[in-house]
Protein backbone atom coordinates (compact mmCIF):
# COMPACT_ATOMS: atom_id res chain seq x y z
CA UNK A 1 48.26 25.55 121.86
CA UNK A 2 46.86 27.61 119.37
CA UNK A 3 49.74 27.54 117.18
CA UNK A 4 49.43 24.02 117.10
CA UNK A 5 45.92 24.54 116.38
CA UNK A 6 46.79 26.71 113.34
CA UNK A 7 49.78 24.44 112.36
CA UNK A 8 46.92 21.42 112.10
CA UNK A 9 44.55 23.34 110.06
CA UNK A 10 47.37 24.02 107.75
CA UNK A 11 48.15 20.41 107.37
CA UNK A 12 44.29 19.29 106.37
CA UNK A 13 44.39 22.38 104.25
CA UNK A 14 47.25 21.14 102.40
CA UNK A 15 46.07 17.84 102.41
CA UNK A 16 43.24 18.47 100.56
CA UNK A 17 44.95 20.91 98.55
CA UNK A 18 46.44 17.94 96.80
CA UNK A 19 43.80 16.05 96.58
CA UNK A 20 42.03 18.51 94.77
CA UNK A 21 45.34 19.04 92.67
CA UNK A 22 45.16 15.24 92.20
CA UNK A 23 41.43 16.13 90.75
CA UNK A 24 42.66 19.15 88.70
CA UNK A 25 45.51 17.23 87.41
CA UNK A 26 42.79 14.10 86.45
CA UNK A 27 40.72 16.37 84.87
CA UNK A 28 42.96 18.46 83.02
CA UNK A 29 44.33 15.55 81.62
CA UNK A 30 40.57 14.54 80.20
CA UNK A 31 40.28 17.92 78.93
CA UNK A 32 43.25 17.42 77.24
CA UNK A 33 42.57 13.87 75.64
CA UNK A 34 38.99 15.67 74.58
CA UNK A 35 40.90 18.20 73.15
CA UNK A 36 43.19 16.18 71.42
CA UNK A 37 40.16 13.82 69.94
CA UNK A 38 38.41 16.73 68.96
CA UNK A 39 41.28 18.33 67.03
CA UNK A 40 42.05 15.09 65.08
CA UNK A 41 37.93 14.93 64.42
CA UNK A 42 38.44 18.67 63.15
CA UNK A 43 41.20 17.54 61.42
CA UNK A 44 38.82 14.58 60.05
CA UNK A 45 35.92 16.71 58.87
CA UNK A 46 38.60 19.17 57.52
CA UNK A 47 39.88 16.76 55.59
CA UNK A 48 36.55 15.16 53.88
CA UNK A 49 35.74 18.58 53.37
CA UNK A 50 38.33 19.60 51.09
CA UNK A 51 38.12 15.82 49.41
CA UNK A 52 34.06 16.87 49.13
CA UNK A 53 34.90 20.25 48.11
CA UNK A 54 37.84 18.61 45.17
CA UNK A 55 35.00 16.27 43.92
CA UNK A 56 32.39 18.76 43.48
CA UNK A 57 34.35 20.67 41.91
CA UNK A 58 35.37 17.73 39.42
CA UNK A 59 31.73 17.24 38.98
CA UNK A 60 30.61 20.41 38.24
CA UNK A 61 33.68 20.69 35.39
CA UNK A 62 32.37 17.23 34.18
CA UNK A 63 28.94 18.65 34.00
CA UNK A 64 29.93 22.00 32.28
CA UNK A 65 31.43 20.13 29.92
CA UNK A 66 28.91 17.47 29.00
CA UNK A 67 26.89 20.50 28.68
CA UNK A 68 28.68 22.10 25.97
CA UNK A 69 29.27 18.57 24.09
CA UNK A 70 25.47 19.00 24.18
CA UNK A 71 24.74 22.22 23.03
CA UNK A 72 27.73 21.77 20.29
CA UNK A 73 26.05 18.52 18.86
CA UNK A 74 22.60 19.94 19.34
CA UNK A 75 23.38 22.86 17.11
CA UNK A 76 25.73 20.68 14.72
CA UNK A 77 22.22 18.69 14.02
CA UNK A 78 20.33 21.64 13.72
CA UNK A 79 22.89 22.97 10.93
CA UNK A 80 22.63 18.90 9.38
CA UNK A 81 18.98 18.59 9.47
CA UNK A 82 17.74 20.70 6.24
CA UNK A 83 20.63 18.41 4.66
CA UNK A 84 19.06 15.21 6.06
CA UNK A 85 15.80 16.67 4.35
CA UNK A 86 16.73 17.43 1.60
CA UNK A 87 18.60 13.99 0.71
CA UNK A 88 15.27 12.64 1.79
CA UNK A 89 13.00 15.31 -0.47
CA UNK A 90 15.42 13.62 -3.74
CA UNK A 91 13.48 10.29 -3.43
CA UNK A 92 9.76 11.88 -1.56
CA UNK A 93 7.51 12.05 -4.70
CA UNK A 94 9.07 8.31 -6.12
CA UNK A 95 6.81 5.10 -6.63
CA UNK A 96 6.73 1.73 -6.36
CA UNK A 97 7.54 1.83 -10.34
CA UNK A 98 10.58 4.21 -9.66
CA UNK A 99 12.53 1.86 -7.21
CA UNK A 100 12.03 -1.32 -9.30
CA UNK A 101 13.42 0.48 -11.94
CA UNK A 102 16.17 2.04 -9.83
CA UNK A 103 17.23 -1.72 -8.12
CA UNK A 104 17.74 -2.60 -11.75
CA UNK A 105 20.56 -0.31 -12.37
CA UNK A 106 24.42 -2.36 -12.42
CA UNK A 107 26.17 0.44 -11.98
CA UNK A 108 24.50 3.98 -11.46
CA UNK A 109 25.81 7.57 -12.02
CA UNK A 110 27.67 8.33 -8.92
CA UNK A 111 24.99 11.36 -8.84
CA UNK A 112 22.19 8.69 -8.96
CA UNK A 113 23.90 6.32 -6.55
CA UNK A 114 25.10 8.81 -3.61
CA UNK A 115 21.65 10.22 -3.06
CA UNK A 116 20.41 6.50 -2.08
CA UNK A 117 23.84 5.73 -0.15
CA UNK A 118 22.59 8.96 1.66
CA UNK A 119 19.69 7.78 2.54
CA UNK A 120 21.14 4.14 3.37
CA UNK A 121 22.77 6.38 6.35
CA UNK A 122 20.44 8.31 7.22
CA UNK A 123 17.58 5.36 7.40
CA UNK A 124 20.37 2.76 9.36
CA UNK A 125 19.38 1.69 12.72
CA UNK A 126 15.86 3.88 12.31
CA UNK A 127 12.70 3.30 12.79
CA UNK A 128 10.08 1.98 10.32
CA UNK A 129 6.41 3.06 10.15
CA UNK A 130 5.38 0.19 12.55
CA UNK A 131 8.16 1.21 15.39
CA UNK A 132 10.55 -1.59 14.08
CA UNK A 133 13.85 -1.13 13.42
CA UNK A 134 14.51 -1.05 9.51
CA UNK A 135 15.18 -4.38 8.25
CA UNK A 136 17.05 -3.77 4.94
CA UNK A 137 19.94 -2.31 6.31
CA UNK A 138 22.71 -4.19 8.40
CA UNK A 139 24.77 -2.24 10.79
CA UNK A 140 27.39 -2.91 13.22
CA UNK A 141 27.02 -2.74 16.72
CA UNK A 142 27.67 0.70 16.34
CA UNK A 143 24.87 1.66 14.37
CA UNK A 144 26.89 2.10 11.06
CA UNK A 145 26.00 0.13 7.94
CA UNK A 146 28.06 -2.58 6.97
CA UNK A 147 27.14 -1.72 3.25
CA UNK A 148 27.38 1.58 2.37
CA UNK A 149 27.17 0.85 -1.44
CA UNK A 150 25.45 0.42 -4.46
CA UNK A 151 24.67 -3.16 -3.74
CA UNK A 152 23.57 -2.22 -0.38
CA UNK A 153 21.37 0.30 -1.30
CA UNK A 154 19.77 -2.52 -3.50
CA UNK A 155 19.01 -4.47 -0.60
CA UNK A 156 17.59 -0.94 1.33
CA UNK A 157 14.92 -1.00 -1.70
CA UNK A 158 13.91 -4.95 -1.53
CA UNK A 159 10.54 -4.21 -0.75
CA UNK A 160 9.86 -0.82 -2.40
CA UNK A 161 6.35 0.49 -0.32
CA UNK A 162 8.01 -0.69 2.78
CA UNK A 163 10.98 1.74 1.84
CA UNK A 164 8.86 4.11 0.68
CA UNK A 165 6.61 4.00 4.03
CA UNK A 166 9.66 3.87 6.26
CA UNK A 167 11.05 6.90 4.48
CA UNK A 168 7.75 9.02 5.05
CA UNK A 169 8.13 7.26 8.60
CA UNK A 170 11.64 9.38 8.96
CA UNK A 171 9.94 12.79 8.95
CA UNK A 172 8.76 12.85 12.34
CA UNK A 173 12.22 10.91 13.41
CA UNK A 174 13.80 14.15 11.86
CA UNK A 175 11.72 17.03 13.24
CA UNK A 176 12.19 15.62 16.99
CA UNK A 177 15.96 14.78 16.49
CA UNK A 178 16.24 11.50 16.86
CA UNK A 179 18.48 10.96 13.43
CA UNK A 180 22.21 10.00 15.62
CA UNK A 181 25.00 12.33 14.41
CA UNK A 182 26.71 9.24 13.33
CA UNK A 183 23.78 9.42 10.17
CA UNK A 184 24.22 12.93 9.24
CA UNK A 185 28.16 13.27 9.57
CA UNK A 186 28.77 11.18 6.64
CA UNK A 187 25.41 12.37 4.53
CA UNK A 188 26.71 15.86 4.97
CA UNK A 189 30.45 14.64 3.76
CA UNK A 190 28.46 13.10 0.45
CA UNK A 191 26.27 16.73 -0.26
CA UNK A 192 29.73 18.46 -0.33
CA UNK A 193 31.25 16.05 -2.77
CA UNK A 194 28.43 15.78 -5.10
CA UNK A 195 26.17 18.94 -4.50
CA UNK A 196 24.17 18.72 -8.01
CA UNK A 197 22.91 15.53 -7.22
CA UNK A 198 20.40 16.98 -4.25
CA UNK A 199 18.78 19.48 -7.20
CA UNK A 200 16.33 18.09 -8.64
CA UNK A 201 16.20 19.20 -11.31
CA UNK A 202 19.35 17.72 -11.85
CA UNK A 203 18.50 14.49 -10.94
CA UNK A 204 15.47 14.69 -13.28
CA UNK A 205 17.83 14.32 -16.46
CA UNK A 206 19.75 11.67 -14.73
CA UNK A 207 16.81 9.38 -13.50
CA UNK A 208 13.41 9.43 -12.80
CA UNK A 209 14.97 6.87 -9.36
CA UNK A 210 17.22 9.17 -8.63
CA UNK A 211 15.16 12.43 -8.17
């Protein structure tokens, strides 16, 4: 009798034995469905991290480099500016009188004409004394003057005091960097071809519109 006893406690033991293995089994399988979610989540975030990580790094070599286009062009104009100056000094002290007499010329020494093709650079796509852009002087949609010639610099000088006023205008354009490189670069080309005609001394023998 008591064997039988034990034998029957045995049997509801086992019985819910397996049901808890039934429960075990359930929730080990959960545990490993969360476990597999969460590893392809980790996998997931792993991943965007390394994209994030590829990107930022892209940036920062973008920005590092944009940086030293920066400094290089800031400097370049720094070295071009006492050039831009002095092209601009050549016609500073000129009058009304001077530029009428100047537009008259056919065909200029090249040391007369290359100090006003300078300036036709340097004044394209500028501003004037009343914040206008400077009428006398087509460009392209780049900024660059369709006429960098004699005859164009004719046209610069149809209305000598506005020229005159938009040239003392450029000063302050100068000193807070606001001449484009695309000016200077070719100014800077003209001063090392012709370097007597920015002394004005020079210029003084040549023409009184020229210095």
């Amino acid at each position: 009798m008591k064997l039988q006893s034990t034998a029957e406690q045995v049997d509801g033991l086992q019985e819910q034995l397996q049901v808890k293995q039934v429960e075990v089994d359930k929730k080990k399988a959960d545990a490993e469905v969360i476990a597999a979610d969460v590893s392809v989540e980790k996998e997931k975030v792993n991943g965007e991290n390394e994209k994030a990580q590829k990107e930022a790094t892209i940036c920062n070599a973008i920005a590092k480099e944009a940086d030293a286009k920066k400094t290089f062009a800031e400097t370049e104009l720094g070295k071009a500016q006492p050039l831009v100056e002095k092209a601009l000094s050549a016609l500073k002290s000129l009058n009304k009188k001077d530029f009428q007499q100047a537009k008259a010329f056919g065909k200029p020494n090249p040391e007369v004409s290359c100090v006003f093709i300078c300036t036709l650079h340097i004044i394209a796509n500028m501003k004037d004394a009343q914040g206008n852009t400077y009428k006398y002087v087509d460009v392209d949609k780049k900024g660059k003057p369709t006429k960098a010639t004699w005859p164009g610099c004719q046209i610069m000088m149809k209305e000598p005091t506005y020229f005159q006023e938009t040239l003392m205008n450029l000063k302050d354009q100068i000193d807070t960097n606001k001449v484009p490189k695309q000016n200077i670069k070719p100014v800077k080309a003209i001063m090392k071809e012709f370097p007597d005609s920015f002394v004005l001394e020079k210029m003084m023998s040549l023409s009184s519109a020229g210095a």
